[in-house]
PDB file of N, CA and C in Angstrom:
ATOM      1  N   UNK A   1     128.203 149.545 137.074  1.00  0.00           N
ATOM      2  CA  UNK A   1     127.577 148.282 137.412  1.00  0.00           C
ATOM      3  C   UNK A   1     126.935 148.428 138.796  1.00  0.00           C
ATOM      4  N   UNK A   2     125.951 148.202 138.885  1.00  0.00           N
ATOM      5  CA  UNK A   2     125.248 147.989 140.146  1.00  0.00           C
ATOM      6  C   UNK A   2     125.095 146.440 141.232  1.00  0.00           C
ATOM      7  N   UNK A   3     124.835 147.305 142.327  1.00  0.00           N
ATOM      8  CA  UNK A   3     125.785 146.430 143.430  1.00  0.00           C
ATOM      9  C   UNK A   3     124.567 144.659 143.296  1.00  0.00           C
ATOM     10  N   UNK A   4     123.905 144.871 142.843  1.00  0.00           N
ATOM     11  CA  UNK A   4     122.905 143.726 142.346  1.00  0.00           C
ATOM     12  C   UNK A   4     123.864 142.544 141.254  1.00  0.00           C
ATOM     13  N   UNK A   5     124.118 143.951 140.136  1.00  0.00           N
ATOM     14  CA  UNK A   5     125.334 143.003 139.256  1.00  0.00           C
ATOM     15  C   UNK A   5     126.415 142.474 139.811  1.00  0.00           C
ATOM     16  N   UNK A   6     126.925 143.101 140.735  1.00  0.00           N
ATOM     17  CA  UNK A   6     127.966 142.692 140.961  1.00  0.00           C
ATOM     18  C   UNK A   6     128.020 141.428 142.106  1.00  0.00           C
ATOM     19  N   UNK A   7     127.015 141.177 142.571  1.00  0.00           N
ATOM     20  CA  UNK A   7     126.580 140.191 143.707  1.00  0.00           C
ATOM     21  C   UNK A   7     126.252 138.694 142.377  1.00  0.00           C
ATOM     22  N   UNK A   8     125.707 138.737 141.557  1.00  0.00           N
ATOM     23  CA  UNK A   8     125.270 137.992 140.552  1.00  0.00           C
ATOM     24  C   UNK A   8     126.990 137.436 139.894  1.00  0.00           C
ATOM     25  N   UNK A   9     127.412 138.317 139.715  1.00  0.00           N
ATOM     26  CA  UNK A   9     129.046 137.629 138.803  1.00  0.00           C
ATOM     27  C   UNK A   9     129.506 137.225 140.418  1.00  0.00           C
ATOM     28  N   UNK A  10     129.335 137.970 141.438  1.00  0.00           N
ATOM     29  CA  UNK A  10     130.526 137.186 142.263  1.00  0.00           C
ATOM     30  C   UNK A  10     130.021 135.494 142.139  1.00  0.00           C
ATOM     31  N   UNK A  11     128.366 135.682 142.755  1.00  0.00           N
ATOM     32  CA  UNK A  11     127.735 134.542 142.995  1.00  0.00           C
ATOM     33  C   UNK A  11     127.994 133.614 142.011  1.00  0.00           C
ATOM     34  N   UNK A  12     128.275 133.781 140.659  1.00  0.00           N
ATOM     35  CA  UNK A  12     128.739 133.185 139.383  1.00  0.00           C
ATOM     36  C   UNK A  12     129.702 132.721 139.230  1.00  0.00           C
ATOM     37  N   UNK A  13     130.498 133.578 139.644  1.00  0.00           N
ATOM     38  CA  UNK A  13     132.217 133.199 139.753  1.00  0.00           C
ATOM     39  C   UNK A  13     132.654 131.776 141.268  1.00  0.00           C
ATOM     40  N   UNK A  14     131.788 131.981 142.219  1.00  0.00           N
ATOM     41  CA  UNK A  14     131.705 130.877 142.806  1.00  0.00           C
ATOM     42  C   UNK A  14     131.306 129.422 142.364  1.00  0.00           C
ATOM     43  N   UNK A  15     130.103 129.592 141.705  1.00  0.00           N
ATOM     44  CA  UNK A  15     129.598 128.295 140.809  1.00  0.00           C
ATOM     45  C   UNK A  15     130.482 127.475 139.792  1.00  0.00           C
ATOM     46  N   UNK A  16     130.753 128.361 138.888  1.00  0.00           N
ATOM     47  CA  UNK A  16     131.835 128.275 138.057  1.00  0.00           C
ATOM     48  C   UNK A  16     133.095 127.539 138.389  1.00  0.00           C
ATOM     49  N   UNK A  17     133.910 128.292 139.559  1.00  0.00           N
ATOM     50  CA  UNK A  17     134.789 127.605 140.108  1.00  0.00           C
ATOM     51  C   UNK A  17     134.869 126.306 140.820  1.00  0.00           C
ATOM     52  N   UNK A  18     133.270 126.060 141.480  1.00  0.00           N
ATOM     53  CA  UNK A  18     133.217 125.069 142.188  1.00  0.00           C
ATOM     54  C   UNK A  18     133.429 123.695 141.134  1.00  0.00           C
ATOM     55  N   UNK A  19     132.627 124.034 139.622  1.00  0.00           N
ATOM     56  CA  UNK A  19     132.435 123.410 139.038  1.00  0.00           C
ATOM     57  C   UNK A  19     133.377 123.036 138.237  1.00  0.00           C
ATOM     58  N   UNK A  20     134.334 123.617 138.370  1.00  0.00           N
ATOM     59  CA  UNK A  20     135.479 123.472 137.891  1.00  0.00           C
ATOM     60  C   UNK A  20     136.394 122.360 139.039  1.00  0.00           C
ATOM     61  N   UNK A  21     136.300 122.946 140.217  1.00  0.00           N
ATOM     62  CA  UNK A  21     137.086 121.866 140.931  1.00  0.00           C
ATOM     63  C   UNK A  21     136.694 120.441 140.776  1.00  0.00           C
ATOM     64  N   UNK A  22     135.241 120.352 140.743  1.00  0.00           N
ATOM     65  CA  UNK A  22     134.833 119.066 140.928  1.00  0.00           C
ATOM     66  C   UNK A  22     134.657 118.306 139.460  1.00  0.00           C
ATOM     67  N   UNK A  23     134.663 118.782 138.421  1.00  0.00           N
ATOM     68  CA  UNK A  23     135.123 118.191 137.268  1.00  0.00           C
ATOM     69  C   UNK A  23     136.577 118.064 136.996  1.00  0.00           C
ATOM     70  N   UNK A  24     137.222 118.475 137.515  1.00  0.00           N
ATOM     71  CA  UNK A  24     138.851 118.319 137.734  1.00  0.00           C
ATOM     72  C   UNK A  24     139.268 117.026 138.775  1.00  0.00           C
ATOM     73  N   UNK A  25     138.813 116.912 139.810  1.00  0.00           N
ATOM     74  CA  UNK A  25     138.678 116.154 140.917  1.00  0.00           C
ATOM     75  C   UNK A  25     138.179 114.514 140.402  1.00  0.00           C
ATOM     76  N   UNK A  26     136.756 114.600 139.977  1.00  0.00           N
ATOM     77  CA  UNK A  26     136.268 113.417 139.399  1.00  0.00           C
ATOM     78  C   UNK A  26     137.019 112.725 138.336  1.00  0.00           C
ATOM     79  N   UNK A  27     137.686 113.823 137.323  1.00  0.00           N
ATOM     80  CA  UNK A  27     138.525 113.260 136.113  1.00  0.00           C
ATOM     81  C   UNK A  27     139.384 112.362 136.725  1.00  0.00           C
ATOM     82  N   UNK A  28     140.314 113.262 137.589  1.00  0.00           N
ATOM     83  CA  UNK A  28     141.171 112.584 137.968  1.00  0.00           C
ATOM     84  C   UNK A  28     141.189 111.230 138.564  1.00  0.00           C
ATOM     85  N   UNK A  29     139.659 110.867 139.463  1.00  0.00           N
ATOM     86  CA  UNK A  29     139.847 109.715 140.118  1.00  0.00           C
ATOM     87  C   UNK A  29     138.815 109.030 139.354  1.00  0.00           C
ATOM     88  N   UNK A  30     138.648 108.857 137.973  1.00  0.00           N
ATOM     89  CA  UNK A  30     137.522 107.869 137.095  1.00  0.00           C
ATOM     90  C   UNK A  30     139.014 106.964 136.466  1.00  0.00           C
ATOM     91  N   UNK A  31     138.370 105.783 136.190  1.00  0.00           N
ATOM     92  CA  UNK A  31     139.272 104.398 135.778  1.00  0.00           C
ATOM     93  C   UNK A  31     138.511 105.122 133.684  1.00  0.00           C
ATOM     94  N   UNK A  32     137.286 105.233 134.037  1.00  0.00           N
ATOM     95  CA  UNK A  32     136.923 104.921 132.634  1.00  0.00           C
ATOM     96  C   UNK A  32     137.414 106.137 131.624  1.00  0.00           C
ATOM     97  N   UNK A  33     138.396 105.849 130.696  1.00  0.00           N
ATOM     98  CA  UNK A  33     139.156 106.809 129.740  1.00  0.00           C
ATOM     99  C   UNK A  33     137.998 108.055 129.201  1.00  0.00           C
ATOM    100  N   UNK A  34     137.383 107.474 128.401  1.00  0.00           N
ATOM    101  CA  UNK A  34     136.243 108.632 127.747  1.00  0.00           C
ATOM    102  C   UNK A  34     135.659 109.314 129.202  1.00  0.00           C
ATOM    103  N   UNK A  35     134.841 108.888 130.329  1.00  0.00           N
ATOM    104  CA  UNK A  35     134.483 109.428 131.220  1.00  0.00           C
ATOM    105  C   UNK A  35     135.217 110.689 131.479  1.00  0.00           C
ATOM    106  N   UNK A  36     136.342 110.363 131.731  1.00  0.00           N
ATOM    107  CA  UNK A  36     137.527 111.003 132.295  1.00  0.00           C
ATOM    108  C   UNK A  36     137.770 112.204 131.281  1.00  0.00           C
ATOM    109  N   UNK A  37     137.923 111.743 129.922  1.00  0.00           N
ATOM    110  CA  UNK A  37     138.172 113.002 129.191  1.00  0.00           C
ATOM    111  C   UNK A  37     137.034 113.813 128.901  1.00  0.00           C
ATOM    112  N   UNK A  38     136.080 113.413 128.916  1.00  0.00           N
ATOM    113  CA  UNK A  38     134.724 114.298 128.695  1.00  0.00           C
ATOM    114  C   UNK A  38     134.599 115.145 130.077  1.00  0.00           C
ATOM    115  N   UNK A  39     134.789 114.834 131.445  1.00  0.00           N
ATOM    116  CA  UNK A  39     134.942 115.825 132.462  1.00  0.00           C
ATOM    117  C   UNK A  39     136.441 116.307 132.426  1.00  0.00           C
ATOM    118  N   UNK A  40     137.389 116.537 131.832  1.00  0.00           N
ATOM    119  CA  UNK A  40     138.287 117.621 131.665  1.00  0.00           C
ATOM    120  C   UNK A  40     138.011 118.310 130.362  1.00  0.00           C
ATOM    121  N   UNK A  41     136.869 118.060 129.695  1.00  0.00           N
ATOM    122  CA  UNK A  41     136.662 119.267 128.847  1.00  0.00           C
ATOM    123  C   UNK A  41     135.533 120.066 129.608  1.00  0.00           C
ATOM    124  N   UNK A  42     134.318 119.176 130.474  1.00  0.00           N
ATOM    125  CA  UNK A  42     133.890 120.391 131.283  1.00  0.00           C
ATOM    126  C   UNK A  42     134.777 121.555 132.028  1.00  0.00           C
ATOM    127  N   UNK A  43     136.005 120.505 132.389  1.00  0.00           N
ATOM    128  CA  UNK A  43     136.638 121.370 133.470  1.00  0.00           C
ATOM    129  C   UNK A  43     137.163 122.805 132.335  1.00  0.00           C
ATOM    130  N   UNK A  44     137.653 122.289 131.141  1.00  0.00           N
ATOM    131  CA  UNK A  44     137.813 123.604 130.587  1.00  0.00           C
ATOM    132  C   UNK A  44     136.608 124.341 130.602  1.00  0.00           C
ATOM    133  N   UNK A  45     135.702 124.047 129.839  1.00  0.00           N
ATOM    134  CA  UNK A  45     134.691 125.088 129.831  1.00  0.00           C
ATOM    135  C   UNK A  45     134.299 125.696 131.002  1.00  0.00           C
ATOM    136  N   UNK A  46     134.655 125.261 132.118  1.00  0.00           N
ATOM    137  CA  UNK A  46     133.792 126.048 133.105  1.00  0.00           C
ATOM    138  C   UNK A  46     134.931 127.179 133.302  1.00  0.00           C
ATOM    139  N   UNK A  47     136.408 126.711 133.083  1.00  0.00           N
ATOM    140  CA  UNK A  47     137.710 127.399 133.768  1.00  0.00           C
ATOM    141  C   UNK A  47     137.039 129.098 132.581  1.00  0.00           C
ATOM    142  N   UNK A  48     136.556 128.293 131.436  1.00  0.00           N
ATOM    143  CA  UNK A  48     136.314 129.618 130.309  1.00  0.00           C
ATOM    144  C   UNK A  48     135.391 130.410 130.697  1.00  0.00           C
ATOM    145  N   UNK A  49     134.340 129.941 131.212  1.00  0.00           N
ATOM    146  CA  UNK A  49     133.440 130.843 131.933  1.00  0.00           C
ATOM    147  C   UNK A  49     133.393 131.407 133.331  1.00  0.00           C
ATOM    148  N   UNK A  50     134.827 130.954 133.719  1.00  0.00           N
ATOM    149  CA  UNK A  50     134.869 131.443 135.253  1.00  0.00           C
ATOM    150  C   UNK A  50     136.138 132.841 134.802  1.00  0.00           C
ATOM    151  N   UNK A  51     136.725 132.945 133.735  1.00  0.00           N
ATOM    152  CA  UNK A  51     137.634 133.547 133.057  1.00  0.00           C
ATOM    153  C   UNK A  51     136.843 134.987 132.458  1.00  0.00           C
ATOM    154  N   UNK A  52     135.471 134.407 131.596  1.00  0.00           N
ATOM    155  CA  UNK A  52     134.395 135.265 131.287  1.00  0.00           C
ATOM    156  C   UNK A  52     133.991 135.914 132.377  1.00  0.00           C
ATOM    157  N   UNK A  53     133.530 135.597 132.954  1.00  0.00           N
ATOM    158  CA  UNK A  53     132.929 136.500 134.010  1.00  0.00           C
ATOM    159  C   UNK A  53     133.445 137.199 135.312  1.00  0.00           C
ATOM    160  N   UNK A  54     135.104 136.890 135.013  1.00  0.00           N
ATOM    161  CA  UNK A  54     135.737 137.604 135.661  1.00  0.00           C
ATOM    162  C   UNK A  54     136.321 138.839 134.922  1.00  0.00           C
ATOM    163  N   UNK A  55     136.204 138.376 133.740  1.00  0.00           N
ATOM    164  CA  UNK A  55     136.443 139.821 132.767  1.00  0.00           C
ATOM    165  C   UNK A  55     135.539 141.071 132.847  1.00  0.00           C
ATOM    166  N   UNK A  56     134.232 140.590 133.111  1.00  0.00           N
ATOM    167  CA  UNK A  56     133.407 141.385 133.517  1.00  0.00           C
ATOM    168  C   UNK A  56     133.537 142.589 134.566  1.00  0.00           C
ATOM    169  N   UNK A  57     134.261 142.125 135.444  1.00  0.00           N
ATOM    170  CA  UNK A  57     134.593 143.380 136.438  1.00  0.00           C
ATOM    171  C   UNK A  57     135.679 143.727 135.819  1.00  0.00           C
TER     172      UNK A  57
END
C-alpha cells in the first residue's frame, strides 16, 4: 500500500469516527423516538465502516 493510501484510510477512519460520535451524541439527546432511532442506525453504519476500513490495514 502506498503512503498516499494509507493517508486516505487514515483520513477516512477519522471521518467515520467523527461521524459516529456525533450520531451517537445527537441520539442520545433527541426527545423525538424515530429521530433518535434512525441516528443510532447511522451510528451503526458508520461504526461498520470505520471497522471496514480499518480492516484495510
Amino acid at each position: 500500500m502506498t503512503n498516499k493510501e494509507l493517508l486516505y484510510i487514515e483520513d477516512a477512519l477519522g471521518h467515520e469516527n467523527i461521524m459516529k460520535t456525533c450520531s451517537k451524541t445527537a441520539s442520545s439527546q433527541l426527545k423525538d423516538v424515530n429521530l433518535s432511532t434512525y441516528l443510532g442506525e447511522l451510528e451503526q453504519k458508520h461504526t461498520e465502516l470505520f471497522n471496514k476500513f480499518l480492516n484495510l490495514l
